[in-house]
C-alpha atoms as a PDB file:
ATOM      1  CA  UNK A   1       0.000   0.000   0.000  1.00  0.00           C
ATOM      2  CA  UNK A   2       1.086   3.192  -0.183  1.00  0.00           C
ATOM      3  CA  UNK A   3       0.552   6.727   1.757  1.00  0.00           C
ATOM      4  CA  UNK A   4       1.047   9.764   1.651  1.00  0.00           C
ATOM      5  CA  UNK A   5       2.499  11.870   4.882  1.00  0.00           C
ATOM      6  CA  UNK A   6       1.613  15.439   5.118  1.00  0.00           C
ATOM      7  CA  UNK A   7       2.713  18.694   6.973  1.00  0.00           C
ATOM      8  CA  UNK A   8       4.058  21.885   7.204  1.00  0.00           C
ATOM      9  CA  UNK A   9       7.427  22.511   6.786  1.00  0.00           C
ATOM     10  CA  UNK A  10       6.530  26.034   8.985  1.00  0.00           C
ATOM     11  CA  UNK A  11       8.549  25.048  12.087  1.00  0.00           C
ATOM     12  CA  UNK A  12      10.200  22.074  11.159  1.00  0.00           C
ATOM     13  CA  UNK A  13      13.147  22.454  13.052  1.00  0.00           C
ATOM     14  CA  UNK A  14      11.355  22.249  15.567  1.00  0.00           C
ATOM     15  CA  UNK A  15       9.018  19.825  15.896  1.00  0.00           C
ATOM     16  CA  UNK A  16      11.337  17.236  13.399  1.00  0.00           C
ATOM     17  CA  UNK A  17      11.488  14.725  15.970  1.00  0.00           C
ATOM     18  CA  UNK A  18       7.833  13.979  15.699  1.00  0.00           C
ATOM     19  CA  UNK A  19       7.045  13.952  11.837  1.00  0.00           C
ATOM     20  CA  UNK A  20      10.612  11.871  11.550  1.00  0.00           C
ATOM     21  CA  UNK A  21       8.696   9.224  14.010  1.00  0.00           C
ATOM     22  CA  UNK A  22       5.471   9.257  12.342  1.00  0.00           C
ATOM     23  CA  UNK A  23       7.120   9.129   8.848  1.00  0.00           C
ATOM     24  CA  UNK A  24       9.841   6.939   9.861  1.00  0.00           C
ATOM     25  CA  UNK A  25       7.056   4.114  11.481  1.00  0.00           C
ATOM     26  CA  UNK A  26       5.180   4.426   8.167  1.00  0.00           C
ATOM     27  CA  UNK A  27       8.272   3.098   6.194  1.00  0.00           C
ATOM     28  CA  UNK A  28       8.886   0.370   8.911  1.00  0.00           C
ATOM     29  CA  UNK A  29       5.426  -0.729   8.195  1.00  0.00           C
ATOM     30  CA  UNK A  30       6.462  -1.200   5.208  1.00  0.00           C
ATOM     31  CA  UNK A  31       4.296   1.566   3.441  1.00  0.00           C
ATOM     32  CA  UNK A  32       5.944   3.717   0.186  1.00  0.00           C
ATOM     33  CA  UNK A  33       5.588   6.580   0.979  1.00  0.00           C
ATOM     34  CA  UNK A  34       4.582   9.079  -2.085  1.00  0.00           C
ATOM     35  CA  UNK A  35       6.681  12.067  -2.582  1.00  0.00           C
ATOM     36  CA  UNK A  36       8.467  11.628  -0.182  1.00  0.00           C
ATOM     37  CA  UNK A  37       9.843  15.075   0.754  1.00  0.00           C
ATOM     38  CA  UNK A  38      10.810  15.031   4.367  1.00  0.00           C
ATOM     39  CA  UNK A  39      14.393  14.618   4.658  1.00  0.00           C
ATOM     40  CA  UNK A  40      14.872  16.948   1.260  1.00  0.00           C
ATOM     41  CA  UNK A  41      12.815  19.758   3.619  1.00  0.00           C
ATOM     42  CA  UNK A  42      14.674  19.008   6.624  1.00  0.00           C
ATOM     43  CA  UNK A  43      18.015  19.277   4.562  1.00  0.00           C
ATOM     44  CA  UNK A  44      17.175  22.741   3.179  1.00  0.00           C
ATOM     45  CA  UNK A  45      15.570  24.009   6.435  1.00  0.00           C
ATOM     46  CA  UNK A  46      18.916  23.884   8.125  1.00  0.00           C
ATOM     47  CA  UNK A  47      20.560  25.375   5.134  1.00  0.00           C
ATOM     48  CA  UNK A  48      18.241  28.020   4.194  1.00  0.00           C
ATOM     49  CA  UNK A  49      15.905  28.625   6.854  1.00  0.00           C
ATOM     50  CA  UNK A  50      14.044  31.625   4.640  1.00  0.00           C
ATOM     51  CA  UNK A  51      14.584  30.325   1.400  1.00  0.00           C
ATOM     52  CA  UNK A  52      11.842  30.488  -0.956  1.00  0.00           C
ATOM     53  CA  UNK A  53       9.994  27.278  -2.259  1.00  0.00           C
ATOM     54  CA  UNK A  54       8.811  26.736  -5.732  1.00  0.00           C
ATOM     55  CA  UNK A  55       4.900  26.795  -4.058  1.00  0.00           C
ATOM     56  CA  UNK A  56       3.491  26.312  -7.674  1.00  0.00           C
ATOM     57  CA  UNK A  57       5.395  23.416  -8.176  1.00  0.00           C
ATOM     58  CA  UNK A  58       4.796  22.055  -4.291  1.00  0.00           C
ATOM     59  CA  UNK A  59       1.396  22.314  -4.658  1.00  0.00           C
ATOM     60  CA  UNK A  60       1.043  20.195  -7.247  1.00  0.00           C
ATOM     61  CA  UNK A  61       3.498  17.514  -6.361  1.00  0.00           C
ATOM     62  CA  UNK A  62       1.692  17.152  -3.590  1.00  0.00           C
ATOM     63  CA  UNK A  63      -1.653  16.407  -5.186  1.00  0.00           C
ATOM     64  CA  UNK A  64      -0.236  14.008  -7.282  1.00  0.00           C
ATOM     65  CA  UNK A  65       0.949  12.441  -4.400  1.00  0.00           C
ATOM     66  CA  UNK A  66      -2.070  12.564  -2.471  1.00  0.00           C
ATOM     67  CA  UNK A  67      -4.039  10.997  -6.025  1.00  0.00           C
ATOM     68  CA  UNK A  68      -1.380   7.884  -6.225  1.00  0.00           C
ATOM     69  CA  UNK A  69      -1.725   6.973  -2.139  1.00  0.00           C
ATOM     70  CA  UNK A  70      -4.002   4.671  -0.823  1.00  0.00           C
ATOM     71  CA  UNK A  71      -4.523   6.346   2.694  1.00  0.00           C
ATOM     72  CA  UNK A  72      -3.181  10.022   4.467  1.00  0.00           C
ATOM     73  CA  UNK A  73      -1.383  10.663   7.365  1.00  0.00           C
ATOM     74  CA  UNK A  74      -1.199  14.374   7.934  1.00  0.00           C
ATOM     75  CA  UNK A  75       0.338  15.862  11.239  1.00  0.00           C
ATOM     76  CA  UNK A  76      -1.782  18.711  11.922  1.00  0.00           C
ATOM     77  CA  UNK A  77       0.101  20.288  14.940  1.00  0.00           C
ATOM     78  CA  UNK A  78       0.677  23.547  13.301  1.00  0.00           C
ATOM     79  CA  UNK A  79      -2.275  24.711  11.711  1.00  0.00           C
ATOM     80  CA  UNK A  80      -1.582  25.949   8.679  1.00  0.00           C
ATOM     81  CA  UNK A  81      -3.377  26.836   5.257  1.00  0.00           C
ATOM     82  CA  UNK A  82      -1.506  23.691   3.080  1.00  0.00           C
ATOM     83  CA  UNK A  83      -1.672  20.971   5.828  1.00  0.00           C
ATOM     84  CA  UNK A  84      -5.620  21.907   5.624  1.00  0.00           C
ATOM     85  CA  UNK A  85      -6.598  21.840   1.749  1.00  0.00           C
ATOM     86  CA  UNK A  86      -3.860  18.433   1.896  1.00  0.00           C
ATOM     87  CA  UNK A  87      -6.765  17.009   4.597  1.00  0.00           C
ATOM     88  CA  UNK A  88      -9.363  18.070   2.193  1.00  0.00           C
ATOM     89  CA  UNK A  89      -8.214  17.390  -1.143  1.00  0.00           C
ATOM     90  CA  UNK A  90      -7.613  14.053   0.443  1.00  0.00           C
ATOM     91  CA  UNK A  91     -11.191  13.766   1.992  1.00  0.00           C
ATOM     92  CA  UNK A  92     -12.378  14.752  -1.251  1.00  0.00           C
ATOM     93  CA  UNK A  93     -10.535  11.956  -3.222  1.00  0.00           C
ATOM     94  CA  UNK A  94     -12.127   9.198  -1.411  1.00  0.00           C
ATOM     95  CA  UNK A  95      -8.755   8.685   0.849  1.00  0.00           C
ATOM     96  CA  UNK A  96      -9.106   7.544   4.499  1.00  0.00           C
ATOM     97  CA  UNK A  97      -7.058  10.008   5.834  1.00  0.00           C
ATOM     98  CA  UNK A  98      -5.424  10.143   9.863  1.00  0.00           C
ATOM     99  CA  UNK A  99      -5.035  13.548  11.184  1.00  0.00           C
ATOM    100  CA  UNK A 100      -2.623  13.803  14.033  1.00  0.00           C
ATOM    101  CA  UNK A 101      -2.068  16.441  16.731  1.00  0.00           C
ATOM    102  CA  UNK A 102       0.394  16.717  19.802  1.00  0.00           C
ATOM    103  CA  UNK A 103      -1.131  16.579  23.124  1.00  0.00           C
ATOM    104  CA  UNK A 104       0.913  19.668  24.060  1.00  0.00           C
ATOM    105  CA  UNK A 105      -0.823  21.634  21.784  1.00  0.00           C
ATOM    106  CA  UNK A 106      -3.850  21.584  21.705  1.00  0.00           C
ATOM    107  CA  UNK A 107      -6.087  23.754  23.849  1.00  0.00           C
ATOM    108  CA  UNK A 108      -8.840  24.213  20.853  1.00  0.00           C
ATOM    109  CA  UNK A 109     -10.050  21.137  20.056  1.00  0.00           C
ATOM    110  CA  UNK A 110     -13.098  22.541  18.336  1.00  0.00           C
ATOM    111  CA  UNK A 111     -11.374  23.158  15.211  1.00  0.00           C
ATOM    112  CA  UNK A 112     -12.777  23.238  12.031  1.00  0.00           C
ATOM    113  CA  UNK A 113     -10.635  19.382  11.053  1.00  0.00           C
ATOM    114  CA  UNK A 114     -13.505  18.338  14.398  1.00  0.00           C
ATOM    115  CA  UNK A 115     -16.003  19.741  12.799  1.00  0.00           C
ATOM    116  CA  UNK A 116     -15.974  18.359   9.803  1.00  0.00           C
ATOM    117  CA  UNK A 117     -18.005  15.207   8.858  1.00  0.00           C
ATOM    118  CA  UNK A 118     -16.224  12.280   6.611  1.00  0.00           C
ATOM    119  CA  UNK A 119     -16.313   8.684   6.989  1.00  0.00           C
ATOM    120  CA  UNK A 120     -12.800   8.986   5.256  1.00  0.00           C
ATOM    121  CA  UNK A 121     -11.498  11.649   7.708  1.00  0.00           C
ATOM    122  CA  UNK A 122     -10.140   9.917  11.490  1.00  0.00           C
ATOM    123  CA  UNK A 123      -8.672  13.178  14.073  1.00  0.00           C
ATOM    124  CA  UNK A 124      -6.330  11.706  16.832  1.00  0.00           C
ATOM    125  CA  UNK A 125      -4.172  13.719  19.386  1.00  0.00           C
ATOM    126  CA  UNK A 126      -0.888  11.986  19.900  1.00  0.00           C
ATOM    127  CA  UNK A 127       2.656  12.289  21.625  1.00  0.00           C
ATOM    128  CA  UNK A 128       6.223  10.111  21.295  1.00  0.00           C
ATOM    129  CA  UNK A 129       4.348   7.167  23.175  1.00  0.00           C
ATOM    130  CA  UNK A 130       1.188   6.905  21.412  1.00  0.00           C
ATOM    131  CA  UNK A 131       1.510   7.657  18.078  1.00  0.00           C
ATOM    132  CA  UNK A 132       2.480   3.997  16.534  1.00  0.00           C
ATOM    133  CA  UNK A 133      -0.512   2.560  18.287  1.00  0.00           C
ATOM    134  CA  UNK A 134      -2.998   5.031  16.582  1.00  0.00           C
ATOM    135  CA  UNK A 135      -1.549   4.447  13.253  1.00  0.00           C
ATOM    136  CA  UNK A 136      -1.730   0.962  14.119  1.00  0.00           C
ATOM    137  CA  UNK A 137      -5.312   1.333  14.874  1.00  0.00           C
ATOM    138  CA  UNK A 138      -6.072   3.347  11.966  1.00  0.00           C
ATOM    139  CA  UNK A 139      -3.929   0.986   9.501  1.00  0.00           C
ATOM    140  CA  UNK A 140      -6.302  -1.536  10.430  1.00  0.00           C
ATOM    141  CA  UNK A 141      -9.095   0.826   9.369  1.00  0.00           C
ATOM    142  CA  UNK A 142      -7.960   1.085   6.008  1.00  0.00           C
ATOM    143  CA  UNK A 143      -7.156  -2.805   5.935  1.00  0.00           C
ATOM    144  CA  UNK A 144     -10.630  -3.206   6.322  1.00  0.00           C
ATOM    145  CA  UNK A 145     -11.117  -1.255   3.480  1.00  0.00           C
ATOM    146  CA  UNK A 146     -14.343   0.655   4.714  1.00  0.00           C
ATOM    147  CA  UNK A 147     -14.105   2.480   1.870  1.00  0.00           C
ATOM    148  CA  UNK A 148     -16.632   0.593  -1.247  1.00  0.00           C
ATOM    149  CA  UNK A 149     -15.079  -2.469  -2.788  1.00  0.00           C
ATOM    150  CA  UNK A 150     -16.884  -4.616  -5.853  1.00  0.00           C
ATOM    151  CA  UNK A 151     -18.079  -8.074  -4.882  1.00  0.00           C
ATOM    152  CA  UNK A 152     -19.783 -10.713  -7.343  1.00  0.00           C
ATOM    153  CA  UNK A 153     -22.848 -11.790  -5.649  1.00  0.00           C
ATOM    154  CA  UNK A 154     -25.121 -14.995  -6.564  1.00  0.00           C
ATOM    155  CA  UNK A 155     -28.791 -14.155  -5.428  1.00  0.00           C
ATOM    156  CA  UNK A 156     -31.978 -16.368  -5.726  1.00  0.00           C
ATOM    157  CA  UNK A 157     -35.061 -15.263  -7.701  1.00  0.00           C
ATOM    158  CA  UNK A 158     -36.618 -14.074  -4.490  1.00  0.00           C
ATOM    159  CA  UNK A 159     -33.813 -11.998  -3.471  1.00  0.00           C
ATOM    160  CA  UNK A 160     -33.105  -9.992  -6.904  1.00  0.00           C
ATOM    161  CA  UNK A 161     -37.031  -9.633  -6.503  1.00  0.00           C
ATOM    162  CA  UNK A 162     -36.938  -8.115  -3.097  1.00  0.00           C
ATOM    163  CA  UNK A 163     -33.890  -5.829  -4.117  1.00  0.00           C
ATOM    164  CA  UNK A 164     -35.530  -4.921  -6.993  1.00  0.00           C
ATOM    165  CA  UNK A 165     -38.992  -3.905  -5.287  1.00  0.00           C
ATOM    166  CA  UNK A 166     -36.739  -2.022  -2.482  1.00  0.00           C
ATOM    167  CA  UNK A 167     -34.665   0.226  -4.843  1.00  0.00           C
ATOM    168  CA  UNK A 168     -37.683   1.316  -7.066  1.00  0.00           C
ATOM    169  CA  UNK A 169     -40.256   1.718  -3.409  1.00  0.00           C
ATOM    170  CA  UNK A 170     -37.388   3.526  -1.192  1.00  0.00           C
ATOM    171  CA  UNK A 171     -35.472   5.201  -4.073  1.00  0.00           C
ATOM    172  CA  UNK A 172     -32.240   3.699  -2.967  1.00  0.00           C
ATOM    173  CA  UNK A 173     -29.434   2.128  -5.536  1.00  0.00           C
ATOM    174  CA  UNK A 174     -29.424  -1.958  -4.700  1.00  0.00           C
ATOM    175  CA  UNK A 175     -25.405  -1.461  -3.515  1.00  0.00           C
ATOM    176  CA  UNK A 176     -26.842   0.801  -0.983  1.00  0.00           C
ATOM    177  CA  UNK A 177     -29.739  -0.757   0.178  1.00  0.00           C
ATOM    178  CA  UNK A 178     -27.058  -4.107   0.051  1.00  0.00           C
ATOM    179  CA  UNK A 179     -24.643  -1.955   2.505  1.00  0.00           C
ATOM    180  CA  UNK A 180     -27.601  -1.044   4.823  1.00  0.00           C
ATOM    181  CA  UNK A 181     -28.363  -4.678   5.941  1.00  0.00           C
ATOM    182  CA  UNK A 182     -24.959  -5.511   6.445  1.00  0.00           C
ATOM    183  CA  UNK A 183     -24.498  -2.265   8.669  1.00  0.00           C
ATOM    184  CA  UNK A 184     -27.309  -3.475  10.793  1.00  0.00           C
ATOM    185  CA  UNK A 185     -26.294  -7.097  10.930  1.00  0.00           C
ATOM    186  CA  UNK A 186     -22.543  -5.999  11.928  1.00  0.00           C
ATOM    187  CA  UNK A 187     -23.912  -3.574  14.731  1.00  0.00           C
ATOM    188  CA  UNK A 188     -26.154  -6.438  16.600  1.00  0.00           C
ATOM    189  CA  UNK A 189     -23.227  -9.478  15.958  1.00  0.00           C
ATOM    190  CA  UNK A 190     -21.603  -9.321  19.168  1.00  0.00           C
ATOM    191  CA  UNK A 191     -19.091 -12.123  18.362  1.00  0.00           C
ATOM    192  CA  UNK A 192     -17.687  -9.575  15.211  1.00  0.00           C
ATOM    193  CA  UNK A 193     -17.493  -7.565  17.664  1.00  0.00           C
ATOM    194  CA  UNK A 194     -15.537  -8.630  20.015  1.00  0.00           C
ATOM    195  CA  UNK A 195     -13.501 -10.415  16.906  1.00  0.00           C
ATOM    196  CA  UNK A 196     -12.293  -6.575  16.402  1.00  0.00           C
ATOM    197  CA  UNK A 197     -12.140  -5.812  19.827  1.00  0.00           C
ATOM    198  CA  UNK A 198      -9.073  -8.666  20.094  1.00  0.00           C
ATOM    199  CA  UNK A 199      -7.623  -7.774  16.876  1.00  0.00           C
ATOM    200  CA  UNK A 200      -7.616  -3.878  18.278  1.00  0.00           C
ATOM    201  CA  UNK A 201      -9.606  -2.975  15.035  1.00  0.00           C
ATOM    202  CA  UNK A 202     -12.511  -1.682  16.118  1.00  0.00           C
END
């Protein structure tokens, strides 16, 4: 699979030691990472700690990025105008995308990343201890691959009549009205979910 990892290279000097850790766990994983830029910024930080940046050029490696990754993980510590349209574009795109904030800093938790409403989009504050369980976690998200995937399905006569009769009376397509009764038979199966529970998936 691959990801791509997101943030702003406004104080980078500083908080290094985190994104290094978050992007340095994603390659242990065994992720690609796509355009991968972090050591590159770090290099030129230290250099040239005003220097100018091609933005025109940034901005769209970075959307190609974000269009060839399976999943985001954007560090959001520093809010900033790029790290936010990266969370959208990717939100937009269909990507199941981890936002990730220090502890430390973060008195405002009613931001406008909480208030927004994705299944694609997962907010979690972090520090040095936690943050390679809550990928973890959220790695197992995408492995699940809530997101849609295409199945073959065999049905009976009386089934294809039913789902027939249901799309035309409730307006629904038959995928959805498909997704709807699994939803309801995975919220009342108690042995799925304790099945995620042990597999520290849910």
């Amino acid at each position: 699979m691959k990801v791509w990892f997101g943030t702003t290279t406004t104080k980078l000097l500083e908080y290094k030691d985190y994104y290094f850790a978050i992007r340095n766990y994603l390659i242990e994983l065994g992720f690609v990472i796509t355009g991968d830029w972090l050591e590159e910024a770090y290099e030129y930080k230290k250099s040239d700690p005003e220097g100018k940046r091609d933005i025109k050029n940034v901005y769209k490696t970075v959307l190609q990025a974000i269009d060839q990754a399976d999943f985001s993980v954007i560090e959001y510590t520093v809010p900033n105008f790029s790290s936010s349209h990266q969370i959208y574009y990717s939100i937009q795109k269909r990507k199941p995308t981890l936002v990730m904030r220090l502890f430390r800093d973060n008195s405002f938790a009613d931001s406008y990343i909480e208030a927004l409403e994705s299944r694609f989009l997962t907010v979690k504050l972090y520090d040095l201890k936690s943050y390679q369980a809550i990928i973890d976690e959220f790695i197992g998200y995408c492995k699940l691959e809530k997101g849609y995937s295409r199945y073959n399905i065999v049905l009976d006569k009386s089934q294809k009549y039913f789902l027939d009769w249901a799309a035309n009376k409730y307006r629904k397509s038959r995928s959805q009205i498909i997704r709807n009764l699994i939803s309801k038979e995975i919220k009342k199966d108690n042995k799925y979910k304790k099945y995620l529970s042990c597999s520290k998936l849910e």
